[in-house]
N, C-alpha and C. Protein backbone atom coordinates (compact mmCIF):
# COMPACT_ATOMS: atom_id res chain seq x y z
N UNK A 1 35.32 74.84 102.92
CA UNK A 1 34.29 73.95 103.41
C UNK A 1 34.29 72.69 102.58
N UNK A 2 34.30 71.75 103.24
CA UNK A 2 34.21 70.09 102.95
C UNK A 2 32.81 69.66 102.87
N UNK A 3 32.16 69.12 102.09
CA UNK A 3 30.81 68.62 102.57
C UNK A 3 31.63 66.85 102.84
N UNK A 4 30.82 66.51 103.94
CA UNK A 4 31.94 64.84 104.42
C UNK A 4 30.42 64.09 104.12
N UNK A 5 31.24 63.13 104.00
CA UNK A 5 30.48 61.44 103.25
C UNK A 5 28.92 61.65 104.18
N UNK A 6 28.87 61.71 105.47
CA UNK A 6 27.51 62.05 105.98
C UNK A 6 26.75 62.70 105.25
N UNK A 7 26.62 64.53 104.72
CA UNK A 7 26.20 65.25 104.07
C UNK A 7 25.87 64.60 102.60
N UNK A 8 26.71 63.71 102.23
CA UNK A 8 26.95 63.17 100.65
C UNK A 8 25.49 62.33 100.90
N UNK A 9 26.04 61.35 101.57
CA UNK A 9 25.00 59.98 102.16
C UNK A 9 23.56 60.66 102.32
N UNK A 10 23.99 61.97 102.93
CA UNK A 10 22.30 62.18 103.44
C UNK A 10 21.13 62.51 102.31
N UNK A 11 22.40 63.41 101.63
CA UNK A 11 21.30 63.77 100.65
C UNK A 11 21.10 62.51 99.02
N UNK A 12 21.80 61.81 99.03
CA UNK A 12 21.72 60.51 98.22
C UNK A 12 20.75 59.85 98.70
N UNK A 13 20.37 59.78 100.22
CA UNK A 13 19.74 58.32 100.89
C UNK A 13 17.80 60.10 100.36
N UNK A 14 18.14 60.64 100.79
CA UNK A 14 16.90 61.44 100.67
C UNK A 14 16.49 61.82 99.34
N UNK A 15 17.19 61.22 98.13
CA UNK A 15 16.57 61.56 97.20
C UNK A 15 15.94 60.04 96.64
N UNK A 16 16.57 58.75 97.32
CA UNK A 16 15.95 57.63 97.42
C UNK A 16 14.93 57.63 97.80
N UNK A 17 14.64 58.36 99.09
CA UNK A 17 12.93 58.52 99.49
C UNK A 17 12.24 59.06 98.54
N UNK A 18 12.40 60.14 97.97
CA UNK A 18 11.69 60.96 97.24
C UNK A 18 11.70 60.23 95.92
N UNK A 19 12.27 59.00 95.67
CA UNK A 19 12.13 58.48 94.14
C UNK A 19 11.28 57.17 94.65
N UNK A 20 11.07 57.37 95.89
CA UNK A 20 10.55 55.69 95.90
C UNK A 20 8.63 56.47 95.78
N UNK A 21 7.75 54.92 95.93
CA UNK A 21 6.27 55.66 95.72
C UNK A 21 5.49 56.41 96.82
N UNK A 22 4.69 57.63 96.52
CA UNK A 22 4.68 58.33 97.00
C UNK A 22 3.75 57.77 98.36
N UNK A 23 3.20 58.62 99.80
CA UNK A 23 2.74 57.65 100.61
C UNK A 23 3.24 56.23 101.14
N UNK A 24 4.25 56.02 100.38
CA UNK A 24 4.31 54.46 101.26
C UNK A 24 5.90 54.21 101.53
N UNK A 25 6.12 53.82 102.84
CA UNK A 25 7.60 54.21 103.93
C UNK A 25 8.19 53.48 102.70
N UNK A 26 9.60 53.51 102.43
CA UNK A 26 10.87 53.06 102.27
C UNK A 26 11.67 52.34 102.88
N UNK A 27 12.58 51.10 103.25
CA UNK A 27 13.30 50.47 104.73
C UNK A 27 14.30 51.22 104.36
N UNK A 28 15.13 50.82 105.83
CA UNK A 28 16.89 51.23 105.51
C UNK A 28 17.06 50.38 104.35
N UNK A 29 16.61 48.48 104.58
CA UNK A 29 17.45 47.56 104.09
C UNK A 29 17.50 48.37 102.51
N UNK A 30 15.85 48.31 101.99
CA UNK A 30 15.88 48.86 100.16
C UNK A 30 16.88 49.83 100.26
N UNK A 31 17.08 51.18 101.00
CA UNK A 31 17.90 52.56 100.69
C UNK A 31 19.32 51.91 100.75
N UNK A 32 19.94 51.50 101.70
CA UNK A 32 20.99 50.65 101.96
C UNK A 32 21.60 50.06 100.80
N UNK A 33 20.78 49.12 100.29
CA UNK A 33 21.61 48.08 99.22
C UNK A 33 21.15 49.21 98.11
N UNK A 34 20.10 50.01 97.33
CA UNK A 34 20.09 50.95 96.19
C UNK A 34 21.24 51.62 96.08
N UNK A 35 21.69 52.10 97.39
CA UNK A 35 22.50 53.35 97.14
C UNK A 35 23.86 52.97 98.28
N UNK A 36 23.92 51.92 98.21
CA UNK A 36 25.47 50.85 98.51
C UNK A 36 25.84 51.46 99.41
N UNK A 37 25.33 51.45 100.95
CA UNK A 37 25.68 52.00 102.12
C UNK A 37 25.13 51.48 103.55
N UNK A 38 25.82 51.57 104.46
CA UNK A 38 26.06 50.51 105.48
C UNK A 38 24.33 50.87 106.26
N UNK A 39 23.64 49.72 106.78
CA UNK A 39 22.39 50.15 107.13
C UNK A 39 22.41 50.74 108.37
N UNK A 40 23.33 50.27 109.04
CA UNK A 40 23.92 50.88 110.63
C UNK A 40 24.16 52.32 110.33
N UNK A 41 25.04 52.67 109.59
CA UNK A 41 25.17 54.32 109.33
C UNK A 41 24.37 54.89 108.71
N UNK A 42 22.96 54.66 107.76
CA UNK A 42 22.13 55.18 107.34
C UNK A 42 21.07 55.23 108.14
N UNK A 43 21.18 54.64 109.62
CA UNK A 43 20.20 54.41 110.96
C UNK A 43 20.08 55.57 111.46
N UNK A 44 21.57 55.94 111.65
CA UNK A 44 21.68 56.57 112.62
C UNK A 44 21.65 58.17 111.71
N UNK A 45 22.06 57.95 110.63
CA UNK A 45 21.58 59.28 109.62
C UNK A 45 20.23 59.76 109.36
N UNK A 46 19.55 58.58 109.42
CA UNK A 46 18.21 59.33 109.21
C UNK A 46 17.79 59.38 110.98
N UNK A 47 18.19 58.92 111.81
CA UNK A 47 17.88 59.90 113.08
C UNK A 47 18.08 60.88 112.90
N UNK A 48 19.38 61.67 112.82
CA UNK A 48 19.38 62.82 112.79
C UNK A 48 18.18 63.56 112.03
N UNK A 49 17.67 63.13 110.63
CA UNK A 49 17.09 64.04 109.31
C UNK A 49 15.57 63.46 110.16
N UNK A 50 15.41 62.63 110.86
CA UNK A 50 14.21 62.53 111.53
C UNK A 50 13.90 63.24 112.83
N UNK A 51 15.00 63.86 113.07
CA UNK A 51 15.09 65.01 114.75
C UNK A 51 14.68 66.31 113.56
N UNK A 52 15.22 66.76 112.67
CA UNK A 52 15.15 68.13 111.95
C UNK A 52 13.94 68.28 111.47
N UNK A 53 12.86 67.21 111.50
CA UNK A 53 11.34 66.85 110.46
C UNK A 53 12.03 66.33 108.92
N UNK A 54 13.24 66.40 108.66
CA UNK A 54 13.06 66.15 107.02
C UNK A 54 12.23 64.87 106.97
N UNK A 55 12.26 63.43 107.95
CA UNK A 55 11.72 62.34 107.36
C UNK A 55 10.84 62.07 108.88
N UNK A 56 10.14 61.07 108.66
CA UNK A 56 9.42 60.34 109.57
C UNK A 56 9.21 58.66 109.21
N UNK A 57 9.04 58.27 110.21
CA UNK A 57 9.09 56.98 109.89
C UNK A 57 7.89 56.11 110.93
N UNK A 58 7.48 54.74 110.08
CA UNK A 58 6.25 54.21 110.63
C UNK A 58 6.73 53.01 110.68
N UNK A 59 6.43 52.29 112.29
CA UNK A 59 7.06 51.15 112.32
C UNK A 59 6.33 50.50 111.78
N UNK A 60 6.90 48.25 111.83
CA UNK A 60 5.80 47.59 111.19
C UNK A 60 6.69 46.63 110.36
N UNK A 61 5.86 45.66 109.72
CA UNK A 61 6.30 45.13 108.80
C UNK A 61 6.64 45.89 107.73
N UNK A 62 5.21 46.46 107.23
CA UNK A 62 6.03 47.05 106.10
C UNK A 62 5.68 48.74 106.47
N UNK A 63 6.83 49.05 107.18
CA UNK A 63 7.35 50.46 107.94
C UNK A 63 8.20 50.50 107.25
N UNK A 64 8.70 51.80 107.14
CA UNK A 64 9.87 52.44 106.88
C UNK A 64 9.97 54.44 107.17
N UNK A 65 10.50 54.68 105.98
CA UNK A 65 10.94 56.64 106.20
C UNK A 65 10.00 56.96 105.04
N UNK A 66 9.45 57.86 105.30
CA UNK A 66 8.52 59.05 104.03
C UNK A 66 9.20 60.56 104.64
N UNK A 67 9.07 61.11 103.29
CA UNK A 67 9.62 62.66 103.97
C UNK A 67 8.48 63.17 104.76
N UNK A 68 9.14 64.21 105.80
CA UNK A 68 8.44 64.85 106.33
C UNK A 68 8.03 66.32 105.82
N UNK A 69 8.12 66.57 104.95
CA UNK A 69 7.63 67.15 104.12
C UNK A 69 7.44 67.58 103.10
N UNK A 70 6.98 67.99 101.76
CA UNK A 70 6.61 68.14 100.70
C UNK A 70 8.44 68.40 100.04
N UNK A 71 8.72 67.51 98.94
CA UNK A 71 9.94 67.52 98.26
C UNK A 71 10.42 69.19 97.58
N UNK A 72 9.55 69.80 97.33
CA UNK A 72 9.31 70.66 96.98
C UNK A 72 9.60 71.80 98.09
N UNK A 73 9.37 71.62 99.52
CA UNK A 73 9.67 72.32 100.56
C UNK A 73 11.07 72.12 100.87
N UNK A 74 11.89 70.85 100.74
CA UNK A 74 12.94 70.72 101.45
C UNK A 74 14.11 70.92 100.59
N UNK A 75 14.80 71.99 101.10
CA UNK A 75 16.25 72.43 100.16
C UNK A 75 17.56 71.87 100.47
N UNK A 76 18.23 71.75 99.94
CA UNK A 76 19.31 70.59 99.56
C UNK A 76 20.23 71.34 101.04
N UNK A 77 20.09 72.76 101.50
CA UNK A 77 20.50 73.20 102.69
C UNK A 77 20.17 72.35 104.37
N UNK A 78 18.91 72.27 103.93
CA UNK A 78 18.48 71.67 104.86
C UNK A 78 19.13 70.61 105.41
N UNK A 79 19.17 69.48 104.37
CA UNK A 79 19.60 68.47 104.27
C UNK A 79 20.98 68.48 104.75
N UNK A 80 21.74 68.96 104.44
CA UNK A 80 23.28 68.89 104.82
C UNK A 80 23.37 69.38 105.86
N UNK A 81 22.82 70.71 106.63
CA UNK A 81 22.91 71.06 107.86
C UNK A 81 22.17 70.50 108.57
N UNK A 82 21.02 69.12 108.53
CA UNK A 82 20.70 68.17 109.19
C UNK A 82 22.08 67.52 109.71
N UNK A 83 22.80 66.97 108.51
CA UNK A 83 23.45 66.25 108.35
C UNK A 83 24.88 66.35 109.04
N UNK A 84 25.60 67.49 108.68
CA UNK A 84 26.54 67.99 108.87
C UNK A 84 26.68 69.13 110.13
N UNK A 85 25.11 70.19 110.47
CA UNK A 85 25.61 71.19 110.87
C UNK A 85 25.35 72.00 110.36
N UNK A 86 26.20 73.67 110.64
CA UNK A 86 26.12 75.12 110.09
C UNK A 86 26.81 74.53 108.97
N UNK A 87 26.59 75.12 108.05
CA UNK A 87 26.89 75.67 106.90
C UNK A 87 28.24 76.73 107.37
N UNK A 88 29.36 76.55 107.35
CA UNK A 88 30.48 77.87 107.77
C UNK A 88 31.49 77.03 107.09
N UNK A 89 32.55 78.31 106.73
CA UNK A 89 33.50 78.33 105.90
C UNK A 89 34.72 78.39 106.84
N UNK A 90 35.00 79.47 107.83
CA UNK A 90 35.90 79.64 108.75
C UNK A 90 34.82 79.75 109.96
N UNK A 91 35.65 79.44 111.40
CA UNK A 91 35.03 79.83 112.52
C UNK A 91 34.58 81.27 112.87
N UNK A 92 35.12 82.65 112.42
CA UNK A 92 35.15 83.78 113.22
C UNK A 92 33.66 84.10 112.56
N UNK A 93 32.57 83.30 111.85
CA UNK A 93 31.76 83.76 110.97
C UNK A 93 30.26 83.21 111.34
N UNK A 94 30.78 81.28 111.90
CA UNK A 94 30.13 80.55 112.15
C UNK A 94 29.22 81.10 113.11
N UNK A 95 27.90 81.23 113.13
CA UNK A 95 26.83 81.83 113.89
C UNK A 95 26.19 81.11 114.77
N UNK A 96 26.75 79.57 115.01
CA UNK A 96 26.51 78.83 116.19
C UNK A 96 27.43 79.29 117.74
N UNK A 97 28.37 79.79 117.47
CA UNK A 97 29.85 80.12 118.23
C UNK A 97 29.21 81.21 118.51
N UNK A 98 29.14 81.36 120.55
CA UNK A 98 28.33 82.60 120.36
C UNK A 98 29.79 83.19 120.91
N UNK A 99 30.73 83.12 120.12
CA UNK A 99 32.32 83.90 120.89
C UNK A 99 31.90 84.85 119.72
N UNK A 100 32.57 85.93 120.23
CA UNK A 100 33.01 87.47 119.22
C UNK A 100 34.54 86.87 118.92
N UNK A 101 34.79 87.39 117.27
CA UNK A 101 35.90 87.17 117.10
C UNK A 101 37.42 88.09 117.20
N UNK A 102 38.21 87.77 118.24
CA UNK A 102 38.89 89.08 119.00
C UNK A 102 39.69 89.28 118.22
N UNK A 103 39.71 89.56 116.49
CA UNK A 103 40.35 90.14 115.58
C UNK A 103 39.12 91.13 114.69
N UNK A 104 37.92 90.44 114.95
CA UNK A 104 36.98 91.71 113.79
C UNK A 104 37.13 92.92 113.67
N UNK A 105 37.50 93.48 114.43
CA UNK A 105 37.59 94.98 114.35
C UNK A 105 39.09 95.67 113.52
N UNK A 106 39.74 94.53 113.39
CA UNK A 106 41.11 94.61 112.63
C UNK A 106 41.05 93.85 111.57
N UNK A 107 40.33 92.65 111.35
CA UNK A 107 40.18 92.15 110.16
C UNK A 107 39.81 92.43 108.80
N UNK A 108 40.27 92.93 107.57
CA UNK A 108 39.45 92.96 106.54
C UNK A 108 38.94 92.15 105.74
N UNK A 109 39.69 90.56 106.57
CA UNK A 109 38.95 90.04 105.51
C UNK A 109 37.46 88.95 106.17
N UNK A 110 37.20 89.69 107.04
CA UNK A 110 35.90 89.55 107.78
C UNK A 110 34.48 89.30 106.72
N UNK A 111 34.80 90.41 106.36
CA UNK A 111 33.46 90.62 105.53
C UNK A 111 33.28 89.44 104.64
N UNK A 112 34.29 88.90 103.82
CA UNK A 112 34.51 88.15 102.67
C UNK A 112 34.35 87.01 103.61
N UNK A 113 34.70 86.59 104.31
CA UNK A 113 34.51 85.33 104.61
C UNK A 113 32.88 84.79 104.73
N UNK A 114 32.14 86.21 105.56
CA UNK A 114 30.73 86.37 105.51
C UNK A 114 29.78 86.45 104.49
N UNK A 115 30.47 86.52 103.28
CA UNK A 115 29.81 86.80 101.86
C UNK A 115 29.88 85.34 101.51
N UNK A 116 31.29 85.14 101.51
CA UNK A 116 31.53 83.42 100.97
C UNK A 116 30.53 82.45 101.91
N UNK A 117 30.33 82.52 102.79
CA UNK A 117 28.86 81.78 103.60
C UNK A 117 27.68 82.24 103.05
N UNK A 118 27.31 83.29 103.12
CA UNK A 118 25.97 83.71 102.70
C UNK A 118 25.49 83.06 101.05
N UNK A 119 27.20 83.31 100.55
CA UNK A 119 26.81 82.45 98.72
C UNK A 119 26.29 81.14 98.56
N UNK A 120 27.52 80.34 99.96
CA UNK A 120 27.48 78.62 99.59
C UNK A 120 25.66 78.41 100.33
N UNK A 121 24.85 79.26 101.40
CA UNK A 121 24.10 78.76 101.71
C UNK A 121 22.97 79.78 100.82
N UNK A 122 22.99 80.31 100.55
CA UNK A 122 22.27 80.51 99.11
C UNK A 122 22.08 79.46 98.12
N UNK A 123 22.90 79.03 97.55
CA UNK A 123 22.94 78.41 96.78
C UNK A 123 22.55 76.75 97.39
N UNK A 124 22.51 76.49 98.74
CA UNK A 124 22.45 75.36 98.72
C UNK A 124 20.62 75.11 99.26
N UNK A 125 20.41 76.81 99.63
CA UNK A 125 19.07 76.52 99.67
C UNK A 125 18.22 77.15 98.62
N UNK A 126 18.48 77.11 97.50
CA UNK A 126 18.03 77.43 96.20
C UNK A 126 17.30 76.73 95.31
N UNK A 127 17.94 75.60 95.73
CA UNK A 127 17.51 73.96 94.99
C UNK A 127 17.17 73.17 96.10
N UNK A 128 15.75 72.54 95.92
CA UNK A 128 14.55 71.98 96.19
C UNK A 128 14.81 70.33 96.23
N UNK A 129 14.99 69.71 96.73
CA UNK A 129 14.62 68.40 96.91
C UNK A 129 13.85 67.62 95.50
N UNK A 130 12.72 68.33 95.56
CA UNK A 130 12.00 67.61 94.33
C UNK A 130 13.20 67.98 92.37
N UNK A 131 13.14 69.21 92.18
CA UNK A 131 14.21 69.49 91.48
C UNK A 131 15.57 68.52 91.06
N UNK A 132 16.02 68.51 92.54
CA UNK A 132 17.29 67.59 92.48
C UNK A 132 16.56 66.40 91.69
N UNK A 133 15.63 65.74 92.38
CA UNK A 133 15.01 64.54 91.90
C UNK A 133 14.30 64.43 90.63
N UNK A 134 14.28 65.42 90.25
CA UNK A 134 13.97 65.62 88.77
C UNK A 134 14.77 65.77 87.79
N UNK A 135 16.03 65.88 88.30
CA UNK A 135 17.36 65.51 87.17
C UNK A 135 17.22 66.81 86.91
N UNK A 136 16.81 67.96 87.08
CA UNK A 136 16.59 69.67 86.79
C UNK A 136 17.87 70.24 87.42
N UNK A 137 18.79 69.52 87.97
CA UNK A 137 19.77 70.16 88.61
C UNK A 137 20.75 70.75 87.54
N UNK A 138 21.04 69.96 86.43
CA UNK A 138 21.90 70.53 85.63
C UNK A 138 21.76 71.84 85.04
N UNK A 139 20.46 71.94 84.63
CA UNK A 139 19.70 73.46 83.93
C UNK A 139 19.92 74.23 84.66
N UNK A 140 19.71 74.26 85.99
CA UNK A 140 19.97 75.14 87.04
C UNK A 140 21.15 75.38 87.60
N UNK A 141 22.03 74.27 87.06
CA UNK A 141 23.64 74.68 87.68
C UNK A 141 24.28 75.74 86.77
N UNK A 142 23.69 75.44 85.25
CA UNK A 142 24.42 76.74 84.09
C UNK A 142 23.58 77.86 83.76
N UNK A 143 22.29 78.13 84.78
CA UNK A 143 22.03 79.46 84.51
C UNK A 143 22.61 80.23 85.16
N UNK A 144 22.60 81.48 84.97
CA UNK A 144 23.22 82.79 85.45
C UNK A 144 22.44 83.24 86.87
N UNK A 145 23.18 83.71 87.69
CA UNK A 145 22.52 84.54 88.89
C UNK A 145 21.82 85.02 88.27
């Protein structure tokens, strides 16, 4: 699994919200030039994270994006599968695909592929939005299961 520049962008442009002041919208233009990314593709990115609830936005002069919900609620999972999609490693596993995979019953390495998903989205919904934004990510990357 690849996380692609979208997923990267999304969760960079969403920790911009969450660093800007609390209650009051953010524009593309500020997120855009902070975090050196095209305002056209951060438009259409936070559509998406604005279809999922992560953000909302208030038009206006001075409109912009506030999260849609508490930093503390939203996990860095979220965010990327706004962004990106399922969370899947190989297809025969992916739980959007409502195909059966016409090797499972012969496969052994079925299971493992299903473990290796269950880890990466564990782990990606483990850590909190606010956390990330608290620079707490490192402490939490070298503790132990």
């Amino acid at each position: 699994m690849r996380i692609s520049t979208r997923g990267r962008y999304a969760l960079r442009a969403m920790l911009e919200v969450t660093r800007h002041e609390k209650n009051s919208p953010v524009s593309l233009k500020y997120i855009s030039e902070k975090q050196d990314m095209s305002k056209k593709y951060l438009g259409r990115l936070f559509s998406e994270l604005k279809k999922s609830g992560l953000l909302t936005s208030e038009r206006g002069r001075s409109g912009g994006y506030m999260l849609g919900k508490s930093p503390a609620e939203i996990k860095i999972g979220d965010i990327i599968r706004a962004a990106e999609g399922p969370i899947t490693t190989v297809r025969c596993v992916e739980s959007s695909t409502n195909r059966r995979c016409s090797r499972l019953d012969k496969c052994t390495c079925h299971i493992y592929w299903e473990r290796l998903e269950n880890h990466i989205a564990s782990f990606l919904d483990s850590i909190t939005l606010l956390e990330l934004s608290k620079d707490n990510f490192d402490s939490k990357a070298t503790e132990s299961p």
